[in-house]
C-alpha atoms as a PDB file:
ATOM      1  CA  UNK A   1     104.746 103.686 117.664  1.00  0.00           C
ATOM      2  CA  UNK A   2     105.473 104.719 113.875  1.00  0.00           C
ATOM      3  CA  UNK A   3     106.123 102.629 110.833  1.00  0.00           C
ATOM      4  CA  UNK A   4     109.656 103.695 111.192  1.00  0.00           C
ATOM      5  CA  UNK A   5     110.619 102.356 114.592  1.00  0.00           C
ATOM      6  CA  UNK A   6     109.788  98.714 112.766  1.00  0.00           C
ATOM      7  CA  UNK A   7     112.418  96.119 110.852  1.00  0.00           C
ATOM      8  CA  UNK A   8     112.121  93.237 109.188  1.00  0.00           C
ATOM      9  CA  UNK A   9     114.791  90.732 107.436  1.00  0.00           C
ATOM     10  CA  UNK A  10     115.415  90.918 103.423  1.00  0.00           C
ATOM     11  CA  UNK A  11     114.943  87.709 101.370  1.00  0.00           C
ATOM     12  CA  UNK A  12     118.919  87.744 101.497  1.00  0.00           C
ATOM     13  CA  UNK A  13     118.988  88.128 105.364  1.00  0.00           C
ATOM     14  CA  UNK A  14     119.649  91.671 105.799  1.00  0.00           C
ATOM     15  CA  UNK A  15     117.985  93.751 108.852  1.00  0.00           C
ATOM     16  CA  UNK A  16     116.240  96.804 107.499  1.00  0.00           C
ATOM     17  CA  UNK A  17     114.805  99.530 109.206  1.00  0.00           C
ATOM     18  CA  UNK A  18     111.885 100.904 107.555  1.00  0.00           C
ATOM     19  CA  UNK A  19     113.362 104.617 108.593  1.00  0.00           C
ATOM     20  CA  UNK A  20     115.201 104.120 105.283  1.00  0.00           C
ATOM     21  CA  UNK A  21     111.744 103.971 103.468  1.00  0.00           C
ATOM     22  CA  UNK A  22     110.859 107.809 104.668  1.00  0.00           C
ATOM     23  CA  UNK A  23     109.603 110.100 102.420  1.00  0.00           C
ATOM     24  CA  UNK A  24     108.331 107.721  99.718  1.00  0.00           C
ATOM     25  CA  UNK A  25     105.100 105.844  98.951  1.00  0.00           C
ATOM     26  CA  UNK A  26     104.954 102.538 100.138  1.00  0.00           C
ATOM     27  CA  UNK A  27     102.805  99.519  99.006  1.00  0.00           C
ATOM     28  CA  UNK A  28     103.386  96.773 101.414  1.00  0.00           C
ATOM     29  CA  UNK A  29     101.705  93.197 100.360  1.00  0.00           C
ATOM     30  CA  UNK A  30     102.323  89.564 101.693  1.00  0.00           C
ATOM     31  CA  UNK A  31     102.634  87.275  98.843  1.00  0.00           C
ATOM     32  CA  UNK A  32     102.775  83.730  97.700  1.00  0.00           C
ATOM     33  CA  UNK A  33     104.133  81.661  94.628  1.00  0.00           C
ATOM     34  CA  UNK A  34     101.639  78.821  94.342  1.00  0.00           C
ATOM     35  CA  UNK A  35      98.284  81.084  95.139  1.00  0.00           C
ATOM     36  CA  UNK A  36      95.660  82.346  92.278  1.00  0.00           C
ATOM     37  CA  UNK A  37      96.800  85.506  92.418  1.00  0.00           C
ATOM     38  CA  UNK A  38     100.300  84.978  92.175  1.00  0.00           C
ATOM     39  CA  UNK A  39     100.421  86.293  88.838  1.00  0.00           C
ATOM     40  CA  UNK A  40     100.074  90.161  90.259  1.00  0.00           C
ATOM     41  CA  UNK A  41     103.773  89.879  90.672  1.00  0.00           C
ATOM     42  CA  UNK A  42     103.738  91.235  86.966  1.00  0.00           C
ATOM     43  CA  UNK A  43     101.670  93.907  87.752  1.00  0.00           C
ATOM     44  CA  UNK A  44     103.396  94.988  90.769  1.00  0.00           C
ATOM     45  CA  UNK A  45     106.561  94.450  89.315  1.00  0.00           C
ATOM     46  CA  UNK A  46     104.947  97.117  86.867  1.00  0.00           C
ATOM     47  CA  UNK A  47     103.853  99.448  89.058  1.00  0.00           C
ATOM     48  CA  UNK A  48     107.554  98.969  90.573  1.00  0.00           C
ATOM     49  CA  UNK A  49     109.032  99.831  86.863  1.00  0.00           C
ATOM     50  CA  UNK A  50     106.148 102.578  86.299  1.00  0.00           C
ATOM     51  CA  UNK A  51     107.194 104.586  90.037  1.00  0.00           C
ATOM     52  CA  UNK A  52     110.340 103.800  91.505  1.00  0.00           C
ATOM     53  CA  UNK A  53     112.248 106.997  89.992  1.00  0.00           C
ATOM     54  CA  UNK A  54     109.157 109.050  91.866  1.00  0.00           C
ATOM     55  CA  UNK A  55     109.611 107.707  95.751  1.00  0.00           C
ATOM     56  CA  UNK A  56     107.668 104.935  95.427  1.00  0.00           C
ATOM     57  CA  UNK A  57     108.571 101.449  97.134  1.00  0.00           C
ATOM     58  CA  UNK A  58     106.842  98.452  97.037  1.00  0.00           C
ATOM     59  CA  UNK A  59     107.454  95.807  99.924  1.00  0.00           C
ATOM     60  CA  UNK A  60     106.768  92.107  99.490  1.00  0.00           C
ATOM     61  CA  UNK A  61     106.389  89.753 102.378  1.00  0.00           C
ATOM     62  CA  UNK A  62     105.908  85.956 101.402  1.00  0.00           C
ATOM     63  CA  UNK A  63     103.717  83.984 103.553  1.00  0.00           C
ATOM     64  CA  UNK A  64     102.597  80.471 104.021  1.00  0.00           C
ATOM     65  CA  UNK A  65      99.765  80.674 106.570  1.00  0.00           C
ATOM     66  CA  UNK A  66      97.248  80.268 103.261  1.00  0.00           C
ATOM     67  CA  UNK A  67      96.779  76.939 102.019  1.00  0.00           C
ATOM     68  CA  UNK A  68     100.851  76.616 102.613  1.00  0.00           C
ATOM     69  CA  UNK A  69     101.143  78.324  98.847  1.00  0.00           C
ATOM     70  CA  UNK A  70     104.586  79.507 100.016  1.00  0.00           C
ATOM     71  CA  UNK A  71     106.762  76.444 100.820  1.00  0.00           C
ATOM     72  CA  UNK A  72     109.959  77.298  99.430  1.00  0.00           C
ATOM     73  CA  UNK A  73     112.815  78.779 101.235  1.00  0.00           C
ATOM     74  CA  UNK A  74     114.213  82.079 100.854  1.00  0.00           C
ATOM     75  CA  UNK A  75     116.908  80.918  97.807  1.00  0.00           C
ATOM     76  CA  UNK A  76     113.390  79.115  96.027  1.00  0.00           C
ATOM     77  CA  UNK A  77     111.208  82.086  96.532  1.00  0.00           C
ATOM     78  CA  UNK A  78     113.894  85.175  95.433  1.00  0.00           C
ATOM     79  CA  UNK A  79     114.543  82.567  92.227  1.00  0.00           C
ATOM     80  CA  UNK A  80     111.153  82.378  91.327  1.00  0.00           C
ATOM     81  CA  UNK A  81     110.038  85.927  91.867  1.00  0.00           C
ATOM     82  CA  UNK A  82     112.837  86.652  88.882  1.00  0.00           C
ATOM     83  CA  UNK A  83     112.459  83.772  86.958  1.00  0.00           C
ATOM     84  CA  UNK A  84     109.085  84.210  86.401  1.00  0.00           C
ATOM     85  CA  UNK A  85     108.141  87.756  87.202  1.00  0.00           C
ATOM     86  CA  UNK A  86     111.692  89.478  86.579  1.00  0.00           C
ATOM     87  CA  UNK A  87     110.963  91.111  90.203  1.00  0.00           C
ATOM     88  CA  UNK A  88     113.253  93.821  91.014  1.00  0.00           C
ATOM     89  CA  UNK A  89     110.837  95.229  94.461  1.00  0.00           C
ATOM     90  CA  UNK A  90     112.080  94.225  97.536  1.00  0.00           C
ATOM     91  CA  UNK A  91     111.454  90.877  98.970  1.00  0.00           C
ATOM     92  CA  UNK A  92     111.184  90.382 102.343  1.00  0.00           C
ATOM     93  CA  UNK A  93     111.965  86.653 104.941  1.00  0.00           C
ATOM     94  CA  UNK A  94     109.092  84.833 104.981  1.00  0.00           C
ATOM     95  CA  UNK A  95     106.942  85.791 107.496  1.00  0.00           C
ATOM     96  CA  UNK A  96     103.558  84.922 109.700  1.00  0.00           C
ATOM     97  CA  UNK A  97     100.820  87.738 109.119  1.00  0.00           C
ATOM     98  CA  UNK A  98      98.296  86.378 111.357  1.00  0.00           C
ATOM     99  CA  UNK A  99      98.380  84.553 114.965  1.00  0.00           C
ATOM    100  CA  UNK A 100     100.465  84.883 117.600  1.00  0.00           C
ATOM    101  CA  UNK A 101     103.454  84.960 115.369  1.00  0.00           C
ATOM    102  CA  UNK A 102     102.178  87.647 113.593  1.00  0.00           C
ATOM    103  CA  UNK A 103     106.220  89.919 112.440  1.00  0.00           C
ATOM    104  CA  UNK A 104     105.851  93.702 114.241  1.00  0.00           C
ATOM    105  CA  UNK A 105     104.996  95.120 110.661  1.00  0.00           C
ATOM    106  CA  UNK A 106     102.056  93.187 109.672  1.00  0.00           C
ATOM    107  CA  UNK A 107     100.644  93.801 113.534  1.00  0.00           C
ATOM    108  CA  UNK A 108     101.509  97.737 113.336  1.00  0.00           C
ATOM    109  CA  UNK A 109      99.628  97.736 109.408  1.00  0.00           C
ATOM    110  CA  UNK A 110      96.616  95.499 110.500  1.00  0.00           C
ATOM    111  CA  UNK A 111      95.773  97.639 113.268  1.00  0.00           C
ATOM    112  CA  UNK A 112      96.373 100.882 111.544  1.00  0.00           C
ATOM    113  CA  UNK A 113      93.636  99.768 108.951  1.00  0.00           C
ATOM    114  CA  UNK A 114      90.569  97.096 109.340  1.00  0.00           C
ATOM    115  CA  UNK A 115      89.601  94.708 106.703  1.00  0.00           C
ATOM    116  CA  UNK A 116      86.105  93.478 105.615  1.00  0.00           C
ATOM    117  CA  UNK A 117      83.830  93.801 108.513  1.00  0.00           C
ATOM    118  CA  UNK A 118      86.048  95.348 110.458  1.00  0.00           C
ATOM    119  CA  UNK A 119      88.239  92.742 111.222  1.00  0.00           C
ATOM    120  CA  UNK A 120      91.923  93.147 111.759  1.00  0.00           C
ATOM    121  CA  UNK A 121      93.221  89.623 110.100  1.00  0.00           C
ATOM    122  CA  UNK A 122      94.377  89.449 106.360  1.00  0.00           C
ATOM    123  CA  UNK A 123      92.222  86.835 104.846  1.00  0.00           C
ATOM    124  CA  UNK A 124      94.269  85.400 101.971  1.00  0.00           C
ATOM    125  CA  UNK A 125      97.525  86.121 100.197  1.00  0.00           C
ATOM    126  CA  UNK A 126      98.267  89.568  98.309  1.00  0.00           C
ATOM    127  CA  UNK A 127      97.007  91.738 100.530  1.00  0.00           C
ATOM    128  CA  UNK A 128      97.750  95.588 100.255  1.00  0.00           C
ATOM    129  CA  UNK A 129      98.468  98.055 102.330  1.00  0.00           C
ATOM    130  CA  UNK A 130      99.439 101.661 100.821  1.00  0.00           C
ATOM    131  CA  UNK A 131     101.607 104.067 103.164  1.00  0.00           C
ATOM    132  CA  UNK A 132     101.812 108.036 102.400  1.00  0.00           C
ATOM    133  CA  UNK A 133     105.128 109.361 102.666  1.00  0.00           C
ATOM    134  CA  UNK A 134     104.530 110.174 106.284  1.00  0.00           C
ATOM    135  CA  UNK A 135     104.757 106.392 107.147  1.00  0.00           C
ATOM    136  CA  UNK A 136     100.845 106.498 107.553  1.00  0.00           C
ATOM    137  CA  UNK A 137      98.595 103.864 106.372  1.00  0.00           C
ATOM    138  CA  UNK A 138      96.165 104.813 104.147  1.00  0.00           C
ATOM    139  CA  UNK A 139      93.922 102.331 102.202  1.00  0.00           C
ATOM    140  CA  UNK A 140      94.153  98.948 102.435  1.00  0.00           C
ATOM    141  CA  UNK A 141      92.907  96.514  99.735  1.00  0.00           C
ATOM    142  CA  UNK A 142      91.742  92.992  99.175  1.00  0.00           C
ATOM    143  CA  UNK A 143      93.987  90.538  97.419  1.00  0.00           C
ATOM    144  CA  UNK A 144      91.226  90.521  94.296  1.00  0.00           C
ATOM    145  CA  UNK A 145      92.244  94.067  93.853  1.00  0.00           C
ATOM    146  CA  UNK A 146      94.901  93.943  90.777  1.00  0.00           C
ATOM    147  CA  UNK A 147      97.753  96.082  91.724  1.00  0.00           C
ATOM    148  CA  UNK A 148      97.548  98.214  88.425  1.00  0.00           C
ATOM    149  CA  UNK A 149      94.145  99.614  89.407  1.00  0.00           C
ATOM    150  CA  UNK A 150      95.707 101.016  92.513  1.00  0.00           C
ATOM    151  CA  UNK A 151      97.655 103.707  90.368  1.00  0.00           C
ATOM    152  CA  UNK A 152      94.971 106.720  90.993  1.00  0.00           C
ATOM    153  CA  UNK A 153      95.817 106.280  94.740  1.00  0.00           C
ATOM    154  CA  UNK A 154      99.600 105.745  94.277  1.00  0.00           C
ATOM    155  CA  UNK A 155      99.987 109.001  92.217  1.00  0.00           C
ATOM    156  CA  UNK A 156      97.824 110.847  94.671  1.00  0.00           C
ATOM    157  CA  UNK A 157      99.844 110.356  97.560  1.00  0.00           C
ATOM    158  CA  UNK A 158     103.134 110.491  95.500  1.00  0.00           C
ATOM    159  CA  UNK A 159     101.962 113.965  94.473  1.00  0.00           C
ATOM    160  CA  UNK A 160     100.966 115.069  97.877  1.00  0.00           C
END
């Protein structure tokens, strides 16, 4: 299976395929808007500004499996993100990244690319994965990494 046989709903409740993503970088993270990091929406909504005319994406997927720091519905979420952060990224439904309920995309990235000690499950909110333009995963990173600091690796595959 490939990146681009997956979907997944928009924040507004639009299927997307993520065939439309081919050919660009993606960074793919599953965020929250009452967590510790939640502030790194500024700095991914700055790597978003800093990219997006060079075939970059980034992909946000908010989840509530830690500590429930994403209770809001869709509406509450999408209002937030702009309120606060001014995000212009994609947002993605809410969605389960671990357990049984795990969405397609989160299962395809998690097995694509272990964690710490080699375990498949993402341990807290924010979360990275980076994808080449091939649809390949290619780091992933813990939610302490600030998304700035990930610019080295996003121009490197942008300029591959």
């Amino acid at each position: 299976m490939s990146f681009y046989e997956l979907s997944a709903k928009t924040n507004m409740g639009i299927n997307k395929n993520m065939s439309e993503y081919k050919g660009k970088v993606l960074l793919i993270v599953n965020t929250a808007s009452k967590c510790g990091f939640t502030p790194q929406y500024e700095e991914l909504q700055e790597l978003y500004e800093k990219y997006k005319g060079k075939d970059f994406e980034i992909l946000a997927f908010p989840c509530n499996q830690f500590g429930e720091q994403e209770p809001g519905s869709n509406e509450e979420i999408r209002s937030f993100c702009k309120l606060n952060y001014n995000v212009t990224f994609q947002l993605f439904d809410k969605i389960d990244v671990n357990g049984e309920n795990t969405h397609p995309i989160y299962k395809y990235l998690k097995s694509e690319v272990k964690g710490l000690l080699n375990s498949e499950d993402i341990k807290w909110n924010f979360t990275k994965f980076l994808l080449d333009k091939q649809g390949n995963v290619v780091k992933r990173y813990a939610p302490i990494k600030k998304p700035l600091s990930l610019s080295k690796d996003i121009e490197k595959y942008l300029n591959k």
